[in-house]
C-alpha atoms as a PDB file:
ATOM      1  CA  UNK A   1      23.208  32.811 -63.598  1.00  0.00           C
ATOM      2  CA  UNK A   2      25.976  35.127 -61.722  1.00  0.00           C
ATOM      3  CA  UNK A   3      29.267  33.931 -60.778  1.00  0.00           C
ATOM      4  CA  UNK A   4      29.638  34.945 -57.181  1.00  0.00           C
ATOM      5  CA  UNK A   5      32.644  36.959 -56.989  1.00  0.00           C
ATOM      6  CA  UNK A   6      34.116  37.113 -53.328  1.00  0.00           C
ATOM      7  CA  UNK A   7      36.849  39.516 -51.693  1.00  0.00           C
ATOM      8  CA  UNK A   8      40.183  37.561 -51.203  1.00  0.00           C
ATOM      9  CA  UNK A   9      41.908  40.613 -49.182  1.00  0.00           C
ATOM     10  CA  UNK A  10      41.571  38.979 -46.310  1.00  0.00           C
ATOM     11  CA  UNK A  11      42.654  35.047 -47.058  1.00  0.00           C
ATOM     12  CA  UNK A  12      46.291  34.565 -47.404  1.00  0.00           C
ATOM     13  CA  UNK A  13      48.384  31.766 -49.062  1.00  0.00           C
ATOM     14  CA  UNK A  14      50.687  29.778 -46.843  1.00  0.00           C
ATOM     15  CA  UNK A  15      52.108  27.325 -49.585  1.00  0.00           C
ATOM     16  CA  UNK A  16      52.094  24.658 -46.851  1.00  0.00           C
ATOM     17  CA  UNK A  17      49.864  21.044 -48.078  1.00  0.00           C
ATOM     18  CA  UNK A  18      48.052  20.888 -44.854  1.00  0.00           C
ATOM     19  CA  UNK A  19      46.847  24.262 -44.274  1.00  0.00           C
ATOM     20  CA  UNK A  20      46.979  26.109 -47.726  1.00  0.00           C
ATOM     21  CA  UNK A  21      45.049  29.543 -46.598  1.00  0.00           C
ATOM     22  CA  UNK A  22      44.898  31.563 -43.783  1.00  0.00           C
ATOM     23  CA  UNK A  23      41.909  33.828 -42.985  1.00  0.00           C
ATOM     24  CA  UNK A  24      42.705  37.226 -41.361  1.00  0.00           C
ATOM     25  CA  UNK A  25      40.262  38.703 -39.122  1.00  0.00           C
ATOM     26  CA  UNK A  26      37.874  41.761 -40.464  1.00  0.00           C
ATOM     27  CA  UNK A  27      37.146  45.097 -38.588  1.00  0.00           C
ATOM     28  CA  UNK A  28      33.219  44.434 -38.293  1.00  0.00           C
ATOM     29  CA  UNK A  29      33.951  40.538 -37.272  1.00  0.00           C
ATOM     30  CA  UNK A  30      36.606  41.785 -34.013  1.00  0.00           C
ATOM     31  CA  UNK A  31      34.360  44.812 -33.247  1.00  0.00           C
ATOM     32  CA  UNK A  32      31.117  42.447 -33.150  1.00  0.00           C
ATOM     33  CA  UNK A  33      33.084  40.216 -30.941  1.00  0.00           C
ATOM     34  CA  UNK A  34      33.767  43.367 -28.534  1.00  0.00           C
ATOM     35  CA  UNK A  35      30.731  44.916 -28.380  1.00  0.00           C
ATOM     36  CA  UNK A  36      29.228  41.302 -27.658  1.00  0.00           C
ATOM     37  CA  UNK A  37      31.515  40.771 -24.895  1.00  0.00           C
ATOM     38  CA  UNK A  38      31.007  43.896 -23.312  1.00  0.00           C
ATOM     39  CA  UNK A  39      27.062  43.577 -23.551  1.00  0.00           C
ATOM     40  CA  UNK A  40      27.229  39.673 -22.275  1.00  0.00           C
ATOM     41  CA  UNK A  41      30.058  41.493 -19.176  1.00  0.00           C
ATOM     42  CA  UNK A  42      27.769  44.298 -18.641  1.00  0.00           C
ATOM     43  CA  UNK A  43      24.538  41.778 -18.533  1.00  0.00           C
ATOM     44  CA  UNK A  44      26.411  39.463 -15.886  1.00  0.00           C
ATOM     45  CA  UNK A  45      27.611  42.400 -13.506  1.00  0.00           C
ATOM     46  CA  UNK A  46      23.629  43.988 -13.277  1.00  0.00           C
ATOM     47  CA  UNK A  47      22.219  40.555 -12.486  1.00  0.00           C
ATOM     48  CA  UNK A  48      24.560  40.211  -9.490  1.00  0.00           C
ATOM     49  CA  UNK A  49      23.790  43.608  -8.209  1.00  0.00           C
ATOM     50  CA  UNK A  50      19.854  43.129  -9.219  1.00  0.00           C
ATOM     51  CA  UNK A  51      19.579  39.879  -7.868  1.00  0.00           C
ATOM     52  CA  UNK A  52      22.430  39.289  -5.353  1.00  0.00           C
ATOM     53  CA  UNK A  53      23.348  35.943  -4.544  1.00  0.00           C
ATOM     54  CA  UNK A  54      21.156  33.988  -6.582  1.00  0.00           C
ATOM     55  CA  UNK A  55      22.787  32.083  -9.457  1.00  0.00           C
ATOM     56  CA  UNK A  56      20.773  30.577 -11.689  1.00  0.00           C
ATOM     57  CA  UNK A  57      21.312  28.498 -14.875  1.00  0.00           C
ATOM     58  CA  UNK A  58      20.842  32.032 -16.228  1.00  0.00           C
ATOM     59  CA  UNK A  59      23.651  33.659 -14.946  1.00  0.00           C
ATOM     60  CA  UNK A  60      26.229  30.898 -15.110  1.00  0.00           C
ATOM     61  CA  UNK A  61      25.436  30.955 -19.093  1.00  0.00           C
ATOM     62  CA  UNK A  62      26.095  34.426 -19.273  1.00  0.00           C
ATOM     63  CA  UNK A  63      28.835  34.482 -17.593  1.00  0.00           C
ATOM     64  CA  UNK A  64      30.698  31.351 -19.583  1.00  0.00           C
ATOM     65  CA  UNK A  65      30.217  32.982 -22.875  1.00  0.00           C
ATOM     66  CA  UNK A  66      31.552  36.480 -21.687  1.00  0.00           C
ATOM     67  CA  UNK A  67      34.381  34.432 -19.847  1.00  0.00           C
ATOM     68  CA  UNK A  68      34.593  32.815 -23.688  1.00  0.00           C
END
């Protein structure tokens, strides 16, 4: 069997008991979180100009997450 042999570029030591590591954030993991905002923000703004007023279960979901 193959030992599985990770990256550790992006985890750093702290030295403190309680939280020994800290995990920096990758390129591809921010630029998925953009592009996912933008298409949830871009998905919320055509369904209040497609269907006006109406807010629907739908719409409020879409717009927590891109508010998240």
């Amino acid at each position: 069997m193959k030992p599985l042999i990770l990256s550790t570029r992006n985890i750093i030591p702290t030295g403190n008991k309680e939280r020994p590591v800290v995990v920096r954030r990758t390129w591809s993991s921010t630029l998925i979180n953009v592009l996912l905002g933008v298409l949830l923000l871009t998905f919320s703004v055509l369904h209040i100009c497609v269907s006006g007023v109406e807010h629907t279960f739908r719409f409020y979901f879409t717009s927590a997450l891109s508010a998240h």
